[in-house]
Each structure stands twice: as structure tokens, then as C-alpha cells.
C-alpha atoms as a PDB file:
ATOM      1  CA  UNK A   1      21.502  -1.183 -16.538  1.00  0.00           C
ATOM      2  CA  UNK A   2      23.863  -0.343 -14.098  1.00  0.00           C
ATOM      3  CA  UNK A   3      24.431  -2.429 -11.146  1.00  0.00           C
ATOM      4  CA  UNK A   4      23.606   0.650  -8.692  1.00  0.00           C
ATOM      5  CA  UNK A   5      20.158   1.316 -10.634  1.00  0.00           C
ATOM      6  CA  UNK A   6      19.396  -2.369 -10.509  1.00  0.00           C
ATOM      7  CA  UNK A   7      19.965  -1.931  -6.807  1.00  0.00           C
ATOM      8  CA  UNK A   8      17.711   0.635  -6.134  1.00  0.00           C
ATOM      9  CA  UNK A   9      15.189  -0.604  -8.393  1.00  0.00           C
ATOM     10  CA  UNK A  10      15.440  -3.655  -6.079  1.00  0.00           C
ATOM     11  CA  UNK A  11      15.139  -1.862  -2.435  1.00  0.00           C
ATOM     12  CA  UNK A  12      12.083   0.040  -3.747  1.00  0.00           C
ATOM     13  CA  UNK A  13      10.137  -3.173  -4.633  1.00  0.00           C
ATOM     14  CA  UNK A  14      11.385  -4.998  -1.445  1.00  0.00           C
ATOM     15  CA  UNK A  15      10.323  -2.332   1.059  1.00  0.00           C
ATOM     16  CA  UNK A  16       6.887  -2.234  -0.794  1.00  0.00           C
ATOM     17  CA  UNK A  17       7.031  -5.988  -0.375  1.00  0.00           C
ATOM     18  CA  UNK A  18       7.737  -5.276   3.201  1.00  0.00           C
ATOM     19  CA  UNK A  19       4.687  -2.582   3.382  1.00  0.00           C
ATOM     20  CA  UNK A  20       2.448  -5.328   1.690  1.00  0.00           C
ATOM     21  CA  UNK A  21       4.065  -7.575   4.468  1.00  0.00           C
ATOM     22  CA  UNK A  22       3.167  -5.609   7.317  1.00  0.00           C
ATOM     23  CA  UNK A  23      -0.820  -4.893   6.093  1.00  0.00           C
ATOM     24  CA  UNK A  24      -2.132  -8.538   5.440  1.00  0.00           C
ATOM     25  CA  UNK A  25      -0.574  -9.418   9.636  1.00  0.00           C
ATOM     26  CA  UNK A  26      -2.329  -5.765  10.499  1.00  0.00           C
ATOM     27  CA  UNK A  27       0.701  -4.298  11.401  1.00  0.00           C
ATOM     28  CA  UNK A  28      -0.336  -0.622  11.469  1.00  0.00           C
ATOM     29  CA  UNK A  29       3.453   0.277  13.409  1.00  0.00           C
ATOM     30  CA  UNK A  30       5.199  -1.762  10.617  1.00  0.00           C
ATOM     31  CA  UNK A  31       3.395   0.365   7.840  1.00  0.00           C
ATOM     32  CA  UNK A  32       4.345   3.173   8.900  1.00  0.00           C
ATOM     33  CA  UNK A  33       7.975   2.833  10.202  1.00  0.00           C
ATOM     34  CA  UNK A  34       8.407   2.140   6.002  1.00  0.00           C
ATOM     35  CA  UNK A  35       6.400   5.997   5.226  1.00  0.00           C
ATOM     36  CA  UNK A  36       7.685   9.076   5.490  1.00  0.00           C
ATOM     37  CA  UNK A  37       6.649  11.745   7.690  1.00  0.00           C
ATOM     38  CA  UNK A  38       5.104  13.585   5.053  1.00  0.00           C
ATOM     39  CA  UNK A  39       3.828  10.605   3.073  1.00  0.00           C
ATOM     40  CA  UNK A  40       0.846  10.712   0.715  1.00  0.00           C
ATOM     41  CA  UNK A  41      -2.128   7.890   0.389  1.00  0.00           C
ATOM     42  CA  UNK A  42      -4.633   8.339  -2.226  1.00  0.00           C
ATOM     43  CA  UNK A  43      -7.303   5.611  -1.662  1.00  0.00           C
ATOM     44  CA  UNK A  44      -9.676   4.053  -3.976  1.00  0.00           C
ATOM     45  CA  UNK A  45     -12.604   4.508  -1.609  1.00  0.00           C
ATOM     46  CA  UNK A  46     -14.946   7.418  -2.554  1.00  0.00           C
ATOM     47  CA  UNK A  47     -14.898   7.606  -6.189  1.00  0.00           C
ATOM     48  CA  UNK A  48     -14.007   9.445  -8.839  1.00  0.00           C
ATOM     49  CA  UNK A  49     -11.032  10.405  -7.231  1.00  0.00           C
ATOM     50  CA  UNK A  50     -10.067   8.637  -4.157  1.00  0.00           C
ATOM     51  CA  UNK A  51      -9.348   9.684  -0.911  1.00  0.00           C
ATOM     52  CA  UNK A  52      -6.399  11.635   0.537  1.00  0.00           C
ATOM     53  CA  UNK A  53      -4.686  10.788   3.638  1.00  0.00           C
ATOM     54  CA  UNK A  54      -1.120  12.420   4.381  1.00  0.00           C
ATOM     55  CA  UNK A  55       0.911  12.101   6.814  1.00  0.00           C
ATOM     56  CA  UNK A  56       1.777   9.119   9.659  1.00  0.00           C
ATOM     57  CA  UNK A  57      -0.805  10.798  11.987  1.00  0.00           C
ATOM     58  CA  UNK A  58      -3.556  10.485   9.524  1.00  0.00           C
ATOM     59  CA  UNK A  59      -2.076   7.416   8.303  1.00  0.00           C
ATOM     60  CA  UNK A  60      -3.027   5.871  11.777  1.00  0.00           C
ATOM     61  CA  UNK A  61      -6.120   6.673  12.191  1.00  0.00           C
ATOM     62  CA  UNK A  62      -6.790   5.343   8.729  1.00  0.00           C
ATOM     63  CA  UNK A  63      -5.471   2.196   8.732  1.00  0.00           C
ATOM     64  CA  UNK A  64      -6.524   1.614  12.522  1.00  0.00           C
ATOM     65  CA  UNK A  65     -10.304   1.971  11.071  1.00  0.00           C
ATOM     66  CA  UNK A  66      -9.491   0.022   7.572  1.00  0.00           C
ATOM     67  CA  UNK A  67      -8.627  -2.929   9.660  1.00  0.00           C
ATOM     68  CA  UNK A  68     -11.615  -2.242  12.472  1.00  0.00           C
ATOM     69  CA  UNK A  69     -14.433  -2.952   9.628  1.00  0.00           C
ATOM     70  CA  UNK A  70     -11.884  -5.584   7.776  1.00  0.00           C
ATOM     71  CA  UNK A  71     -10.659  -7.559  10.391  1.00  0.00           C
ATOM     72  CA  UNK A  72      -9.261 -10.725   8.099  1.00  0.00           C
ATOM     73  CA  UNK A  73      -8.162  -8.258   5.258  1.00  0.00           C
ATOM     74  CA  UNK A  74      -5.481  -9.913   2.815  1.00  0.00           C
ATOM     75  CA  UNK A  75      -3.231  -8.813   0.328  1.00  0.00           C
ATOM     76  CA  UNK A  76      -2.773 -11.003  -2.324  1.00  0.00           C
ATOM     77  CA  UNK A  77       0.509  -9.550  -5.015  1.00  0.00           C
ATOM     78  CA  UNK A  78       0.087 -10.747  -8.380  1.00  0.00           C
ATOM     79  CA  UNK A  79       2.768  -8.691 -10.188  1.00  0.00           C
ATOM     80  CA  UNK A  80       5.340  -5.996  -8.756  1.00  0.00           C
ATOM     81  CA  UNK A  81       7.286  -4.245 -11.336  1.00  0.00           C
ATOM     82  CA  UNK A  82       9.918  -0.924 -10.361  1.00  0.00           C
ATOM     83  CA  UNK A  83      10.911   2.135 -12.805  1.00  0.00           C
ATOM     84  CA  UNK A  84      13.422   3.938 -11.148  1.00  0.00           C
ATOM     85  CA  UNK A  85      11.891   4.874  -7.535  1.00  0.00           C
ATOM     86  CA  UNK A  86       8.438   4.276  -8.211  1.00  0.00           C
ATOM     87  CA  UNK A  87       6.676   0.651  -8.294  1.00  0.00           C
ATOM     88  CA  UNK A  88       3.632  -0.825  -9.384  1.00  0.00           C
ATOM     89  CA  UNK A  89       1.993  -3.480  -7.623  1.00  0.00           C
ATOM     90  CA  UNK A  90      -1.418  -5.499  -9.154  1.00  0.00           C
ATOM     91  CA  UNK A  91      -2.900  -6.999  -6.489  1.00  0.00           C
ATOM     92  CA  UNK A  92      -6.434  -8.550  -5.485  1.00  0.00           C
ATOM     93  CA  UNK A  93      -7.824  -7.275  -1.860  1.00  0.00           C
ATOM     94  CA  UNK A  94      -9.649 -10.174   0.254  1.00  0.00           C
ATOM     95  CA  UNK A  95     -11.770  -9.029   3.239  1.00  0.00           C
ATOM     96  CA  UNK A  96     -14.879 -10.115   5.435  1.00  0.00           C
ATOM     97  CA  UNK A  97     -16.141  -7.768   7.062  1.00  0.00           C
ATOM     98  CA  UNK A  98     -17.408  -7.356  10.364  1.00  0.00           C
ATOM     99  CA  UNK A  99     -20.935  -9.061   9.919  1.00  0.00           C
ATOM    100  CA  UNK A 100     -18.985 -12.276   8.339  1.00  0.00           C
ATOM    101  CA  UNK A 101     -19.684 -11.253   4.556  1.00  0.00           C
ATOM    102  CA  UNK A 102     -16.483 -11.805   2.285  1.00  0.00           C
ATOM    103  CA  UNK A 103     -15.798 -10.035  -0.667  1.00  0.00           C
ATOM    104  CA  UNK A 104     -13.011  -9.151  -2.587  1.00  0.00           C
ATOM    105  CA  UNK A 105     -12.026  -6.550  -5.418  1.00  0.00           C
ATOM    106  CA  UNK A 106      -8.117  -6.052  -7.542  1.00  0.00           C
ATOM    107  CA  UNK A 107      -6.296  -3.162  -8.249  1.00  0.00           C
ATOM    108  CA  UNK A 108      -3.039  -1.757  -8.622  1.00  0.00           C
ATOM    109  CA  UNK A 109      -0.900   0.677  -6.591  1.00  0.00           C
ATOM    110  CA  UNK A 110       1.639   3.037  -7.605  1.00  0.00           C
ATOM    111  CA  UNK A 111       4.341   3.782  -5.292  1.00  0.00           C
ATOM    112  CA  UNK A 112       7.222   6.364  -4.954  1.00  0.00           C
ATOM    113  CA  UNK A 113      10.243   5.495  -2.922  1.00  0.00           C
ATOM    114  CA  UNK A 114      12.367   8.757  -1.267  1.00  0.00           C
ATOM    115  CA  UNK A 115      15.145   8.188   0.981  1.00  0.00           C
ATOM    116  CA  UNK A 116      14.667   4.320   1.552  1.00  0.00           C
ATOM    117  CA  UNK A 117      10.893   5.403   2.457  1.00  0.00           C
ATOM    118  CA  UNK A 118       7.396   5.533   0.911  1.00  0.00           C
ATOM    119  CA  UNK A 119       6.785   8.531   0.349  1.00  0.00           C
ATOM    120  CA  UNK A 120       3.313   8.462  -1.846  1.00  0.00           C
ATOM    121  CA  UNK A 121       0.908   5.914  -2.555  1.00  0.00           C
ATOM    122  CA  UNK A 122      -2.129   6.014  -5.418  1.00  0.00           C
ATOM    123  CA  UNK A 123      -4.273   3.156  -5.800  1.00  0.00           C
ATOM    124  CA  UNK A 124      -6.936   2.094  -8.080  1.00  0.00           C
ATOM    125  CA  UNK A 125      -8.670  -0.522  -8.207  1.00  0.00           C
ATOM    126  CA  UNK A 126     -11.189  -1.880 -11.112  1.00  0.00           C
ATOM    127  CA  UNK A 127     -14.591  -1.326 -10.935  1.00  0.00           C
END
């Protein structure tokens, strides 16, 4: 492996590190100064096939309402691996939500990197 591939396979995991960073101190302005304009969420919420959220508009309003019912949301990485400009995180989700109940769930995440931004996001989580 060449040492520019290694590179980039390095600044895609560490600004996904940095996204990860930003979400468990509910830095919604953080998140998305690391997104493109154009970027692309899928959730795991509403199953079979997630929900869609583009853009940094959207992107607001959904994280400013994730964190509004999950107030002490963490983020907890247990692997992060990169292929080229994508990266996989596995991860395990700890909330409690607004009426004190904790609960938790794990997943993974697949990211794609463009331009020293996110530019797409799919997560799944187990179920």
C-alpha cells in the first residue's frame, strides 16, 4: 500500500472519528461543518429501510430533534475499519430518553468520504 492511499485511508477514518466526536458532546454545528452540502443520511429508524435525510438543512432539523428526545445520547466505537474512501464503524448507541428510561441498541455505519467531507452515511443497526 502506498503511502498516499494509507493517507487517505487515514483522514477518512479520523474525520469520522471527528463526526463521532462531535455527536456524543451534541455538537449539531460540528457534525455538519464535516458533511457536505449535498450529504446523504440513511437512518435505522423506520424499518425495513431506514430513513432518508439529505442535505445540511435537513440534517439540522434531524439531529436538533435526535438529541431533543435523547438528551444524554452516547456513542460508544468498537471497531473503525477504511477501504479506500468509505469506512465502517460498529458501534453501540446509549441513550435515556426524556422520561429517564435508558436503553441502548449496536450497529454499524457505512461512510463515504468526498473531498475531505462526508458525503453519505447508511446505518444499521441489529435488531
Amino acid at each position: 500500500m502506498s503511502p498516499t492511499h494509507l493517507s487517505r485511508l487515514e483522514s477518512a477514518m479520523r474525520l469520522v472519528l471527528d463526526f463521532n466526536e462531535a455527536f456524543n458532546r451534541q455538537d449539531v454545528a460540528g457534525m455538519l461543518a464535516l458533511v457536505s452540502e449535498d450529504c446523504v443520511f440513511e437512518t435505522s429508524a423506520s424499518a425495513p429501510d431506514g430513513e432518508r435525510v439529505r442535505g445540511r438543512a435537513d440534517l439540522t432539523r434531524y439531529w436538533n430533534d435526535f438529541f431533543g428526545t435523547s438528551p444524554h445520547a452516547h456513542l460508544h466505537i468498537e471497531e473503525i475499519f477504511g477501504l479506500g474512501m468509505r469506512c465502517v464503524v460498529r458501534w453501540s448507541l446509549e441513550w435515556q430518553d426524556v422520561a429517564g428510561i435508558k436503553s441502548h441498541v449496536r450497529g454499524a455505519d457505512i461512510f463515504q468520504v468526498r473531498e475531505g467531507l462526508i458525503c453519505e452515511r447508511f446505518s444499521y443497526v441489529k435488531g
